[in-house]
C-alpha atoms as a PDB file:
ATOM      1  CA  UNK A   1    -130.052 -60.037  17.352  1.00  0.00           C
ATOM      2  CA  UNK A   2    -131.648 -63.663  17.922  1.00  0.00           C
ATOM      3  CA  UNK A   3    -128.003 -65.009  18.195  1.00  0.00           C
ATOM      4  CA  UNK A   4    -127.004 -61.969  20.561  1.00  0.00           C
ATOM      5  CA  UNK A   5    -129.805 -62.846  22.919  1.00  0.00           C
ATOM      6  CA  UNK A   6    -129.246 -66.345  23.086  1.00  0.00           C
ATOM      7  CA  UNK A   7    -125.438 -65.938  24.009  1.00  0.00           C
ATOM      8  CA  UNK A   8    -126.892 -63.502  26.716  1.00  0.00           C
ATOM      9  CA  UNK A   9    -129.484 -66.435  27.998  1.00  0.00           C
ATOM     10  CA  UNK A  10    -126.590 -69.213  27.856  1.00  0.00           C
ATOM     11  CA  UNK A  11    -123.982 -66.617  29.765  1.00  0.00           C
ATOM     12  CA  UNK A  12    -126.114 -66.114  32.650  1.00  0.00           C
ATOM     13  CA  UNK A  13    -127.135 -69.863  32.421  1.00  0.00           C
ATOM     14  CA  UNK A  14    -123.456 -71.010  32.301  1.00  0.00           C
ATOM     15  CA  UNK A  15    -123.008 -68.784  35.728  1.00  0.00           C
ATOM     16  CA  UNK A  16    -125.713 -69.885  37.366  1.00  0.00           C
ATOM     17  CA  UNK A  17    -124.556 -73.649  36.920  1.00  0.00           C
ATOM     18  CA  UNK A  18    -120.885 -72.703  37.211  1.00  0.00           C
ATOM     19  CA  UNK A  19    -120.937 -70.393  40.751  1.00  0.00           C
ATOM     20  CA  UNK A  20    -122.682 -72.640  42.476  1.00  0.00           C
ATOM     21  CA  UNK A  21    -120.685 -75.281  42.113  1.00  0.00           C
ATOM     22  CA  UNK A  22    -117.663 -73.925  43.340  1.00  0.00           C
ATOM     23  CA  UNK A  23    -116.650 -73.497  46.759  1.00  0.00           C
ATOM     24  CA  UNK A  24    -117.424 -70.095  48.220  1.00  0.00           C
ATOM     25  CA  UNK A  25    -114.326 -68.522  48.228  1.00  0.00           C
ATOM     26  CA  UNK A  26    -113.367 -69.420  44.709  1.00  0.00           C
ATOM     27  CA  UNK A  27    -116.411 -68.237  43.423  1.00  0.00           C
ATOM     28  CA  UNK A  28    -115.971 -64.519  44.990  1.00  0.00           C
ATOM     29  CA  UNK A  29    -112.378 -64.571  44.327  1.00  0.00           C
ATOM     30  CA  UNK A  30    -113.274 -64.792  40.885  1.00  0.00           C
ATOM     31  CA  UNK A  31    -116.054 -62.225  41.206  1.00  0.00           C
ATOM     32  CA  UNK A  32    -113.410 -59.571  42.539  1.00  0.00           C
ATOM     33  CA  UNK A  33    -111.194 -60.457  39.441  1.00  0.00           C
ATOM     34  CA  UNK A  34    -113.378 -59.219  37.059  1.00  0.00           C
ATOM     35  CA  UNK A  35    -114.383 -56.170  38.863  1.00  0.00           C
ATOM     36  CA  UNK A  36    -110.678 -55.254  39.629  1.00  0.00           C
ATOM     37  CA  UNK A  37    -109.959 -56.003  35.559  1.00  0.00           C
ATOM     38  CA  UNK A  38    -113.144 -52.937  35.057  1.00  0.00           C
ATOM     39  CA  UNK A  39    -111.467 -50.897  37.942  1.00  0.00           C
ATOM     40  CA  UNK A  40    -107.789 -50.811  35.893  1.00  0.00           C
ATOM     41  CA  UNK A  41    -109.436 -49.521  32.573  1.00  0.00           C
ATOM     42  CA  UNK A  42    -111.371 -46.676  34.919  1.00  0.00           C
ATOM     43  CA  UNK A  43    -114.484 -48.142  35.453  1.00  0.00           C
ATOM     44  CA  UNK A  44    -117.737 -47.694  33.535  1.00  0.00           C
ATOM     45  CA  UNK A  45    -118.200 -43.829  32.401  1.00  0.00           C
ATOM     46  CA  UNK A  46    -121.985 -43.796  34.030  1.00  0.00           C
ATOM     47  CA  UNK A  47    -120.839 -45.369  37.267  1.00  0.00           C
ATOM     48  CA  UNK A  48    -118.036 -42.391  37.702  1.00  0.00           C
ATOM     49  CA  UNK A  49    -120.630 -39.938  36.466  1.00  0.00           C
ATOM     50  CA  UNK A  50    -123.185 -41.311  39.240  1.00  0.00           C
ATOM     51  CA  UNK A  51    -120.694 -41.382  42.156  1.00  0.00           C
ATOM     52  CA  UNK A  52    -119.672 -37.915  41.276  1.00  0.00           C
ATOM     53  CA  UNK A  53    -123.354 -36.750  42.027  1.00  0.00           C
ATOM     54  CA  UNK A  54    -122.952 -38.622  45.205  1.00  0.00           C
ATOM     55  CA  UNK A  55    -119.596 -36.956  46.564  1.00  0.00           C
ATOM     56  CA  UNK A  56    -120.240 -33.994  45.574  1.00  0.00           C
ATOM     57  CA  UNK A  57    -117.200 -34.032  42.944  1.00  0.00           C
ATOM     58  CA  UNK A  58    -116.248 -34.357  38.981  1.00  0.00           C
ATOM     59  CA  UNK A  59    -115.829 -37.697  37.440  1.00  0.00           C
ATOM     60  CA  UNK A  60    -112.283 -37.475  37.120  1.00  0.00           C
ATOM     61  CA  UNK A  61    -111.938 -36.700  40.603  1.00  0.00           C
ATOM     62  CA  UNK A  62    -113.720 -39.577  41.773  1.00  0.00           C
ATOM     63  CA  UNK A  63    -111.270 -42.197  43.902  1.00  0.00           C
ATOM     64  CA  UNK A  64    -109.895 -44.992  42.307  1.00  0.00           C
ATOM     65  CA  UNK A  65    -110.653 -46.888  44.905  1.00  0.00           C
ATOM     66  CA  UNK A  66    -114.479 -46.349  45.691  1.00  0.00           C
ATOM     67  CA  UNK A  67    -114.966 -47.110  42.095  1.00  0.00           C
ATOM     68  CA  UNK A  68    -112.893 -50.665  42.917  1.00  0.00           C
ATOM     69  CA  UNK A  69    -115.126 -50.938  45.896  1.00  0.00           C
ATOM     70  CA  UNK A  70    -118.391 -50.430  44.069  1.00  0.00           C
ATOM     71  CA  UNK A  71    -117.316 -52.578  41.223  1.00  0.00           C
ATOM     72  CA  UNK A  72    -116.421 -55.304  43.831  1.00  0.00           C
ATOM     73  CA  UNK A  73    -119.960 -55.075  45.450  1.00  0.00           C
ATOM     74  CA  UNK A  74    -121.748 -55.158  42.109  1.00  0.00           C
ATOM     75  CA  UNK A  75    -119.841 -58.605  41.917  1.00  0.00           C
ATOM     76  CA  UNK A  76    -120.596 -59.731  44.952  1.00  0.00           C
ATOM     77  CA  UNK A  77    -124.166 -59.224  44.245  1.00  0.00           C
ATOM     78  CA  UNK A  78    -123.742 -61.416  41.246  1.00  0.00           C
ATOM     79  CA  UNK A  79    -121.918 -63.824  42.532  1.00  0.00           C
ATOM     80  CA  UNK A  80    -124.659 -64.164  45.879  1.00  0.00           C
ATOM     81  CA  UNK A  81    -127.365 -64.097  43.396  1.00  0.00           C
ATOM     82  CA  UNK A  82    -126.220 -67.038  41.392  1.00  0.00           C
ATOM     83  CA  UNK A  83    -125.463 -68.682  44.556  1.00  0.00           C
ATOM     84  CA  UNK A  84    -128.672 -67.774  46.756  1.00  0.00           C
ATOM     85  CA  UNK A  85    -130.992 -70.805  45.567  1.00  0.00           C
ATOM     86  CA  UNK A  86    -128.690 -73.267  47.443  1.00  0.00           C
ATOM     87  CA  UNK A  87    -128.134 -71.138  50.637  1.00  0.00           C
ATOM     88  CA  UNK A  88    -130.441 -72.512  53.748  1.00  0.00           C
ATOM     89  CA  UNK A  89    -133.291 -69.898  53.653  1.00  0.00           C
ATOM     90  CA  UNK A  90    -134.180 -70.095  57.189  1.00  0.00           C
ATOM     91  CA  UNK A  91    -130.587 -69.797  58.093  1.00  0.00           C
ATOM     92  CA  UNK A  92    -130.546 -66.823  56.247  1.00  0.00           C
ATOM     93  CA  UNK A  93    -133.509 -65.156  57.643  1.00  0.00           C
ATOM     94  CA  UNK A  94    -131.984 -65.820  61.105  1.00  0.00           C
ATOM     95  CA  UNK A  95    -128.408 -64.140  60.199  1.00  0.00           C
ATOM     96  CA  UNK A  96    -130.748 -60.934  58.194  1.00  0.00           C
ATOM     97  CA  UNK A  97    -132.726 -61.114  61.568  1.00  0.00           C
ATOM     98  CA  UNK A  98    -129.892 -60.292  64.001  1.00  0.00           C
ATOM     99  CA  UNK A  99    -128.495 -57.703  62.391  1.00  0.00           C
ATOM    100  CA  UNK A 100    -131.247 -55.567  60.665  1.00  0.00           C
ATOM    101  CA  UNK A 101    -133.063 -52.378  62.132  1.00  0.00           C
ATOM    102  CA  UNK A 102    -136.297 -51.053  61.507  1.00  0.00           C
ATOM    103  CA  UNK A 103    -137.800 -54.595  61.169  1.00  0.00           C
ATOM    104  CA  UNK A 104    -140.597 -53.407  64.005  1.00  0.00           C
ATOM    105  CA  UNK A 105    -142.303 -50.653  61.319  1.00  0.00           C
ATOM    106  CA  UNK A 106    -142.839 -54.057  58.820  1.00  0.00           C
ATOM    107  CA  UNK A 107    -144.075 -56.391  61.923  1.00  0.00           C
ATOM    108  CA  UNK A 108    -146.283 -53.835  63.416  1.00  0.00           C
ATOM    109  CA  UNK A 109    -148.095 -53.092  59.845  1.00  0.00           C
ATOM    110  CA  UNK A 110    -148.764 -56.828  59.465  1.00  0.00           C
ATOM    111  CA  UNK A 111    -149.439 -57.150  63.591  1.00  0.00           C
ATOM    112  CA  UNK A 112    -152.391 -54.400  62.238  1.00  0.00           C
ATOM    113  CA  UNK A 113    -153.652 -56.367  58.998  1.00  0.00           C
ATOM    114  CA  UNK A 114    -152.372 -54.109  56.688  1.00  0.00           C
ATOM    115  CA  UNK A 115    -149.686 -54.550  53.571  1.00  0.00           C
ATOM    116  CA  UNK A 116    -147.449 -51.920  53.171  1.00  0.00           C
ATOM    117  CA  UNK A 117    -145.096 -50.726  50.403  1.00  0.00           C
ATOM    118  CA  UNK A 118    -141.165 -51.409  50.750  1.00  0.00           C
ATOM    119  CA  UNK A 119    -139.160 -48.870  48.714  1.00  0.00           C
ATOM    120  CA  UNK A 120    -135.295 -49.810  47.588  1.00  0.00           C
ATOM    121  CA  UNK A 121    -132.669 -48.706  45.557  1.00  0.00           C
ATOM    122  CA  UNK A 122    -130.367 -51.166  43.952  1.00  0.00           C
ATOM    123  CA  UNK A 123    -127.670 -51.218  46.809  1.00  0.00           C
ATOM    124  CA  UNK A 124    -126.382 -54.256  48.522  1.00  0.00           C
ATOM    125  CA  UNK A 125    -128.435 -57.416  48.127  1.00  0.00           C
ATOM    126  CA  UNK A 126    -132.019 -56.552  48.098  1.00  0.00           C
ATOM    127  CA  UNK A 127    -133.014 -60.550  47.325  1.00  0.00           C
ATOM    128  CA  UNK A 128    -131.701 -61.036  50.720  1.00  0.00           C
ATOM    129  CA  UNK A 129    -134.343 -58.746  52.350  1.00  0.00           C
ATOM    130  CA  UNK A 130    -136.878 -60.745  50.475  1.00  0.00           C
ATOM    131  CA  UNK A 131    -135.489 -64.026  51.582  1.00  0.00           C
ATOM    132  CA  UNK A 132    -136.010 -62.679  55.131  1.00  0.00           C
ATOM    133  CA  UNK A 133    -139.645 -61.357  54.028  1.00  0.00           C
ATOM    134  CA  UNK A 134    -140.501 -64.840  52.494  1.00  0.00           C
ATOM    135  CA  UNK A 135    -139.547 -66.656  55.851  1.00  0.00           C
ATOM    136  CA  UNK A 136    -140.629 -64.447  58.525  1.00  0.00           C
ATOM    137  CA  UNK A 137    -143.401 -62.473  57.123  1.00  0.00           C
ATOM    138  CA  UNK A 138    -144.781 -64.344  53.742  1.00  0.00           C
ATOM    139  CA  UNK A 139    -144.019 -64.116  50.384  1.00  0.00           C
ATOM    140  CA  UNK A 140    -143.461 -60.566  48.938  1.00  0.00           C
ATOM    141  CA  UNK A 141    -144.611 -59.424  45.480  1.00  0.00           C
ATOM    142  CA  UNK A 142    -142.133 -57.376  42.939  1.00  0.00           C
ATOM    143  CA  UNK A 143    -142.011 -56.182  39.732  1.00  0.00           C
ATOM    144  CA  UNK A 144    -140.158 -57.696  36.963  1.00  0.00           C
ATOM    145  CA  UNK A 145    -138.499 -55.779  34.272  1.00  0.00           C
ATOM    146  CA  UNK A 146    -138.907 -57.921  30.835  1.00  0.00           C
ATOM    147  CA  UNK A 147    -135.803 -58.698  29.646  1.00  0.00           C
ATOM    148  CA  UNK A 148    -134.603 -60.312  26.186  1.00  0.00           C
ATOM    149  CA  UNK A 149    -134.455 -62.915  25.266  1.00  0.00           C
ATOM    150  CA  UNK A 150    -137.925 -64.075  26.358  1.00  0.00           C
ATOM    151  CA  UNK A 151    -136.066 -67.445  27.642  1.00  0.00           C
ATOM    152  CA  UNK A 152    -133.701 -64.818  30.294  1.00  0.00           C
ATOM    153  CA  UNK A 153    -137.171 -63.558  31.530  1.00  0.00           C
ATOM    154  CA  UNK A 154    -138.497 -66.701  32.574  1.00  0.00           C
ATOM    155  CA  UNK A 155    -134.898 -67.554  34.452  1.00  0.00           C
ATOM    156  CA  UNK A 156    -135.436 -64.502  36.387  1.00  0.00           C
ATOM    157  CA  UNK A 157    -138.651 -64.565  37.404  1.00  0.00           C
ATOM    158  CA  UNK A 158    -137.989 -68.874  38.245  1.00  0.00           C
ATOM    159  CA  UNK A 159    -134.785 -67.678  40.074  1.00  0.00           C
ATOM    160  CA  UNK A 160    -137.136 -65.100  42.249  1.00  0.00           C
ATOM    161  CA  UNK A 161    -140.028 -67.554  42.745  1.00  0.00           C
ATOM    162  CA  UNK A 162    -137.602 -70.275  44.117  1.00  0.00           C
ATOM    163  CA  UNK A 163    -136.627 -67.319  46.603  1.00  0.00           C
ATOM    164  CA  UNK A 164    -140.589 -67.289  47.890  1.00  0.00           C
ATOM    165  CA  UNK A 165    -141.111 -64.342  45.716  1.00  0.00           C
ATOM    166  CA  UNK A 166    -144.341 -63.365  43.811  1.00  0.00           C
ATOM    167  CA  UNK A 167    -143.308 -61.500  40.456  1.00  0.00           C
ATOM    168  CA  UNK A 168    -145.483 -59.635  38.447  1.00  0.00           C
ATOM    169  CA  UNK A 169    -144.345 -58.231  34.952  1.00  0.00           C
ATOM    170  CA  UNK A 170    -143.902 -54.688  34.092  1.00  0.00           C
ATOM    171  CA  UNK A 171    -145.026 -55.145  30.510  1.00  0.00           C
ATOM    172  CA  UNK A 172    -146.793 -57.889  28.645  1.00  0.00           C
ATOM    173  CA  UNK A 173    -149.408 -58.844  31.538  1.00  0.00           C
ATOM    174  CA  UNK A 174    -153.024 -59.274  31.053  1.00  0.00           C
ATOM    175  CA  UNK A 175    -154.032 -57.290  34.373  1.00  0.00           C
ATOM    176  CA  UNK A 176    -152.075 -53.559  34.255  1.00  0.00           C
ATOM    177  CA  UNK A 177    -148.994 -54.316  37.062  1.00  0.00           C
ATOM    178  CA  UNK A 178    -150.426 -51.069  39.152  1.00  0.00           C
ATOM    179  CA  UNK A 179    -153.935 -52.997  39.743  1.00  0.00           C
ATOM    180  CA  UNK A 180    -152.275 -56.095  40.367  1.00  0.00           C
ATOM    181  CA  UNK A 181    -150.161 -54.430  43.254  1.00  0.00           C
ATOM    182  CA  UNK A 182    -153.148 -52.677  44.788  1.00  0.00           C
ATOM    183  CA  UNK A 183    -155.298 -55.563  45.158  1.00  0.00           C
ATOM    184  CA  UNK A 184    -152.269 -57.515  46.852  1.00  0.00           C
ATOM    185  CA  UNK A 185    -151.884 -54.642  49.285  1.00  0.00           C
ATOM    186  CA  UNK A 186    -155.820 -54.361  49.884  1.00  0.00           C
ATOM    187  CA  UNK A 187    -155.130 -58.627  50.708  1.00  0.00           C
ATOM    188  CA  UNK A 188    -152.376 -57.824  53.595  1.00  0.00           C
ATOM    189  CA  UNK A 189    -149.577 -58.296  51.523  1.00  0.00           C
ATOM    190  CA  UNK A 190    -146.077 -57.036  51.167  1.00  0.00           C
ATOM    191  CA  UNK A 191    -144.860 -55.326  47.992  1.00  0.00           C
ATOM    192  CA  UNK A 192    -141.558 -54.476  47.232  1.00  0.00           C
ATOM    193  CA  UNK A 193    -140.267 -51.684  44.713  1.00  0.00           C
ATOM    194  CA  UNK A 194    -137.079 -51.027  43.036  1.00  0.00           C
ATOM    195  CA  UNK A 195    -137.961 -46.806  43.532  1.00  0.00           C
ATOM    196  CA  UNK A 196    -135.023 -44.730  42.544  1.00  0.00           C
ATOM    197  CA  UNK A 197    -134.758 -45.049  39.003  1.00  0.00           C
ATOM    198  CA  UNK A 198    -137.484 -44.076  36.605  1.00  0.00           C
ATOM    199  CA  UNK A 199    -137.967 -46.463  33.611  1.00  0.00           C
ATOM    200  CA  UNK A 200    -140.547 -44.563  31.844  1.00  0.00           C
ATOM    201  CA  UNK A 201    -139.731 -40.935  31.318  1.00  0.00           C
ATOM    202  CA  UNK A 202    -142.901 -40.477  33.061  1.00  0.00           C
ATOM    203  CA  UNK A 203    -141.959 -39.717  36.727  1.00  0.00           C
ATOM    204  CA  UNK A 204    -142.015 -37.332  39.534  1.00  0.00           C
ATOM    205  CA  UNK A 205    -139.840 -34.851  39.636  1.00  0.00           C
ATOM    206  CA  UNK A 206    -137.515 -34.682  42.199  1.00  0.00           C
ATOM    207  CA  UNK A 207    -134.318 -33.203  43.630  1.00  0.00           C
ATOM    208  CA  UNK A 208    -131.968 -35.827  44.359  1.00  0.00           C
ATOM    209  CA  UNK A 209    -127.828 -35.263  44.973  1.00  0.00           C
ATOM    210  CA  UNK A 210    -128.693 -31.917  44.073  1.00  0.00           C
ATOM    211  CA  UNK A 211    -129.937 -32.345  40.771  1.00  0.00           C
ATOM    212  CA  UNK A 212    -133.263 -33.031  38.837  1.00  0.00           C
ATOM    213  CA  UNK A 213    -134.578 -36.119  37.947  1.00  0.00           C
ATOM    214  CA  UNK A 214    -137.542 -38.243  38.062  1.00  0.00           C
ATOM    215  CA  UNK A 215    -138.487 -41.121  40.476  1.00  0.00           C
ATOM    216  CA  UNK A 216    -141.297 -43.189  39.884  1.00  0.00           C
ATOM    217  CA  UNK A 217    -144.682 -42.190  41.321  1.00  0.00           C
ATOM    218  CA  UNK A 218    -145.917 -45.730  41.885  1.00  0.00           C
ATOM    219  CA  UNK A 219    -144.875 -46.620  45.554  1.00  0.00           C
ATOM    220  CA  UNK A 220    -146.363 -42.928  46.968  1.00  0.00           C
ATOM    221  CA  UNK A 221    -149.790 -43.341  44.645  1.00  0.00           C
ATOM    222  CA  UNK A 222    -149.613 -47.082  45.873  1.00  0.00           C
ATOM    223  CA  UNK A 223    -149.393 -46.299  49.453  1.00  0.00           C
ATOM    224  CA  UNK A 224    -151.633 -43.309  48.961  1.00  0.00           C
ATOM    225  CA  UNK A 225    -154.702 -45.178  47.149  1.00  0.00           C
ATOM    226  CA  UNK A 226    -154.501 -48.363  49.722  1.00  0.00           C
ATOM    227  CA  UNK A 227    -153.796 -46.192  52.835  1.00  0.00           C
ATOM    228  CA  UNK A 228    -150.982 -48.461  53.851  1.00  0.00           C
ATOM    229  CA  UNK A 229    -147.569 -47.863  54.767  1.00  0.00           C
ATOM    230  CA  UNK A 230    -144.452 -46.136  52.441  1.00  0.00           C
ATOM    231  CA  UNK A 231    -141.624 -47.732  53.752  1.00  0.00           C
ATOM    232  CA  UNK A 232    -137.987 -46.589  52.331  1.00  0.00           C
ATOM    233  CA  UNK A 233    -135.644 -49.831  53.301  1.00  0.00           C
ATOM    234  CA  UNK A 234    -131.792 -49.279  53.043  1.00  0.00           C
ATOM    235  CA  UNK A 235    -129.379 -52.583  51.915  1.00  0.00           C
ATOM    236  CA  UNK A 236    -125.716 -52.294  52.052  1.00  0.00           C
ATOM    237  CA  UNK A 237    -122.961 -54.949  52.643  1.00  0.00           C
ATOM    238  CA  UNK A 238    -120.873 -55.854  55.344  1.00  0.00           C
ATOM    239  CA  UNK A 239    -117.905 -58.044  55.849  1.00  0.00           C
ATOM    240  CA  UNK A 240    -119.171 -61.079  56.680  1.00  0.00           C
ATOM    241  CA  UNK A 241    -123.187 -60.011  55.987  1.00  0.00           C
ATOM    242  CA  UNK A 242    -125.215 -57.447  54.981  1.00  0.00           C
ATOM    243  CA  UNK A 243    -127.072 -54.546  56.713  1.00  0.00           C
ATOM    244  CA  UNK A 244    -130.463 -53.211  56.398  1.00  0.00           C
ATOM    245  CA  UNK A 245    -132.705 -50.715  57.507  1.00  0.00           C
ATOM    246  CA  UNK A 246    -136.641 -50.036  57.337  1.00  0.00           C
ATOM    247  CA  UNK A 247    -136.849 -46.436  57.635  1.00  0.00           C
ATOM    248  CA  UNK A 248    -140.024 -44.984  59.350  1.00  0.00           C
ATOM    249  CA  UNK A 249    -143.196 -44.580  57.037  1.00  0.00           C
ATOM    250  CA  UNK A 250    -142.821 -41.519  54.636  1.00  0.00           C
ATOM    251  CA  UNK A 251    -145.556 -38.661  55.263  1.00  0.00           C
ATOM    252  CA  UNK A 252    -147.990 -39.550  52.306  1.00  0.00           C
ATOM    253  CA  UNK A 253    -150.222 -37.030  53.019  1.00  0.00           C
ATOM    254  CA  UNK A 254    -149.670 -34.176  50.752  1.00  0.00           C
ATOM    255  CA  UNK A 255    -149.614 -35.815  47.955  1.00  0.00           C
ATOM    256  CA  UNK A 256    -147.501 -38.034  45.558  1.00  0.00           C
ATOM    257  CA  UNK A 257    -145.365 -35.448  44.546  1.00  0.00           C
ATOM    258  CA  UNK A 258    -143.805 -34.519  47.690  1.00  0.00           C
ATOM    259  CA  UNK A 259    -144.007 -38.185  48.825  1.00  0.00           C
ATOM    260  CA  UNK A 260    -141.847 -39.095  46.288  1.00  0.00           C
ATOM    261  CA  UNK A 261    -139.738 -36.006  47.427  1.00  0.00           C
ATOM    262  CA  UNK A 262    -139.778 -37.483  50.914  1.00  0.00           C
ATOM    263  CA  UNK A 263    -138.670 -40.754  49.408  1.00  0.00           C
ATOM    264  CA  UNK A 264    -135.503 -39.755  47.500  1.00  0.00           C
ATOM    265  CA  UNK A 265    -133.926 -37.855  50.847  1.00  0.00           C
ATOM    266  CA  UNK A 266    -134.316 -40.990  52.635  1.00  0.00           C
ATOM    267  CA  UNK A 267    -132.603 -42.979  49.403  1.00  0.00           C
ATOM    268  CA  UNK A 268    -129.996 -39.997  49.298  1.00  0.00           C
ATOM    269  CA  UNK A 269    -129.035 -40.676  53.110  1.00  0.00           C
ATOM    270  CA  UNK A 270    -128.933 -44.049  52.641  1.00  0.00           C
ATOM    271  CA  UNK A 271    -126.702 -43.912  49.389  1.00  0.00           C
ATOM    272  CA  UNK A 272    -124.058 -41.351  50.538  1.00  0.00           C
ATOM    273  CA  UNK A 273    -123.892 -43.650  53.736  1.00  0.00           C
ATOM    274  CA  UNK A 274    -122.734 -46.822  51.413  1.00  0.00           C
ATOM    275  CA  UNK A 275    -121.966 -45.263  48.134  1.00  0.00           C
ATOM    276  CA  UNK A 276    -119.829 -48.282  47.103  1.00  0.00           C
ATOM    277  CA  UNK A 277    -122.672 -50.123  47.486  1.00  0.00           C
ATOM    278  CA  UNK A 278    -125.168 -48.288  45.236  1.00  0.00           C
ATOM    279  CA  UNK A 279    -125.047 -50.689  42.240  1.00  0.00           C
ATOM    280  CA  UNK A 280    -126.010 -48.120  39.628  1.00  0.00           C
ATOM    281  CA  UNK A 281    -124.400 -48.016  36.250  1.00  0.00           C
ATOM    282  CA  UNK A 282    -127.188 -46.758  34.109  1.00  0.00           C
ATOM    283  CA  UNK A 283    -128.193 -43.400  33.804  1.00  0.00           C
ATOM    284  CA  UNK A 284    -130.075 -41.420  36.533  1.00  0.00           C
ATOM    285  CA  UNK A 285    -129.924 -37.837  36.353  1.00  0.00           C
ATOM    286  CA  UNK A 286    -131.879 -35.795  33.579  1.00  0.00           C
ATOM    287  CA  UNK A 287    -128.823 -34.750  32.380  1.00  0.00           C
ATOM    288  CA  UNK A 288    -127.550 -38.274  31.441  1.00  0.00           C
ATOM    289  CA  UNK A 289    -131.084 -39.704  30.352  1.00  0.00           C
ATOM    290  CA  UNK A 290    -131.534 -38.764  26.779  1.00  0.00           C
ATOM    291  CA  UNK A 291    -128.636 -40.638  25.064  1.00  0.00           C
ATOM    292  CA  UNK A 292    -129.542 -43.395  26.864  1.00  0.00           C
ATOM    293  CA  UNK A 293    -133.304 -43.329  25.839  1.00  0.00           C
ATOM    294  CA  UNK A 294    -131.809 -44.366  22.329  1.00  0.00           C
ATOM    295  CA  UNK A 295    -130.253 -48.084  23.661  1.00  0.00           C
ATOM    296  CA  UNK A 296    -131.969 -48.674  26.508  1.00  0.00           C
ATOM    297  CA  UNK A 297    -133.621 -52.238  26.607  1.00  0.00           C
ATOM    298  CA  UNK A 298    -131.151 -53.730  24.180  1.00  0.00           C
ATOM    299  CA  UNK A 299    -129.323 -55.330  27.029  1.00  0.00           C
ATOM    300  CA  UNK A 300    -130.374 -57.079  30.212  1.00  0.00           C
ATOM    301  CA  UNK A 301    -130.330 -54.451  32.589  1.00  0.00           C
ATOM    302  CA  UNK A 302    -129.005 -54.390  36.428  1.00  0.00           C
ATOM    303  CA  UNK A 303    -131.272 -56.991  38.262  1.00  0.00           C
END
């Protein structure tokens, strides 16, 4: 397993070094390669099974070519996350600024004092929106998934950082991650949760597509115990950018479980908007979450 890991840790190393130092172009080019290579063999089982819940269809009836697109947008994440420490970050901010809605329900909440909690599923390039954060509104604080090896972790969480991010581990901290994210709300601050997938068996249940699952109940019980803002935030791509959206604050006043209920209609609009763009290959639904339970964590997972 030691050997596994490391060839994991060297891999993502080797890309890092590798992607940026080719020209644009050739970098994607490449990108779309490998995704259309995973496209001719059918694409990964979970990712038809998760797009089925999304059109309202069976995996086998799921188009070729949306799973092409999505596997080309998971690359192009990839390949602008290896690349985003050398882009221009205040360049970047600028092109996020002209071309992003909902940016008022963010400004007003720090206009007011007040943090606020920014909800996202893994869709389009969510370490964009945090660029734009880090520039034009200060640095936001996340949550970091521990990966293996130990040695991938810490490239992570240094990539992140160089990106003005604060990152705070999910496991292995000396302060509980929950505490840690209410006092940097109670300071002003912005956090920012990955909200549609539930890592710990543990979650609200919710309706989403149609179907149970569970979404996590930290960003409602976050938003509820600090009295600041939910905020669902959409990220898709574009061809020449990317597009988000800050969605108006979710009603947090019944409670986390309909909160969270709240929370995965707005992800489910902003999903079946983009589907290619939702860049989930892991399970979701309950009915695809116990086999899964069984390897989960042996593998880096999606961002």
């Amino acid at each position: 397993m030691a050997m596994i890991d490391r060839v994991w840790d060297l891999g993502y190393a080797a890309g890092w070094r590798l992607v940026r130092a080719l020209p644009q172009q050739w970098a994607m080019r490449l990108f779309d390669l490998a995704a259309d290579r995973a496209a001719r063999s059918g694409g990964p089982d979970q990712l038809r099974r998760n797009l089925a819940r999304v059109t309202s269809t069976r995996p086998d009836r799921v188009p070729d070519d949306l799973v092409q697109a999505s596997l080309r947008s998971y690359a192009r994440y990839w390949c602008e996350a290896f690349r985003l420490p050398s882009v221009d970050p205040v360049g970047l901010a600028e092109v996020v600024e002209s071309s992003a809605t909902g940016l008022d329900h963010i400004r007003e909440t720090v206009g007011q004092g007040s943090g606020a909690v920014l909800a996202l599923t893994h869709s389009g390039n969510w370490d964009v929106a945090g660029v734009w954060l880090a520039q034009r509104v200060g640095s936001p604080t996340v949550i970091a998934e521990r990966l293996r090896p130990e040695s991938l972790f810490r490239r992570f969480v240094r990539f992140r950082e160089q990106l003005g991010f604060e990152i705070i581990p999910l496991t292995g901290g000396a302060t509980p991650p929950f505490d840690q994210l209410v006092g940097r709300l109670r300071q002003g601050r912005i956090v920012g949760l990955l909200a549609e997938r539930d890592l710990t068996g543990a979650g609200v249940p919710v309706r989403f597509f149609g179907e149970p699952t569970r979404m996590p109940a930290g960003p409602a019980r976050l938003a509820i115990d600090t009295g600041v803002p939910l905020l669902p935030v959409s990220c898709w791509f574009t061809p020449g950018g990317w597009g988000f959206h800050v969605g108006e604050p979710i009603d947090t006043g019944r409670g986390v479980e309909r909160a969270t209920q709240l929370l995965a209609d707005r992800f489910e609009a902003g999903i079946a908007a983009h589907p290619a763009d939702w860049h989930m290959l892991q399970p979701v639904w309950t009915a695809d979450i116990a086999a899964d339970r069984l390897t989960r964590g042996t593998r880096p997972q999606a961002r």
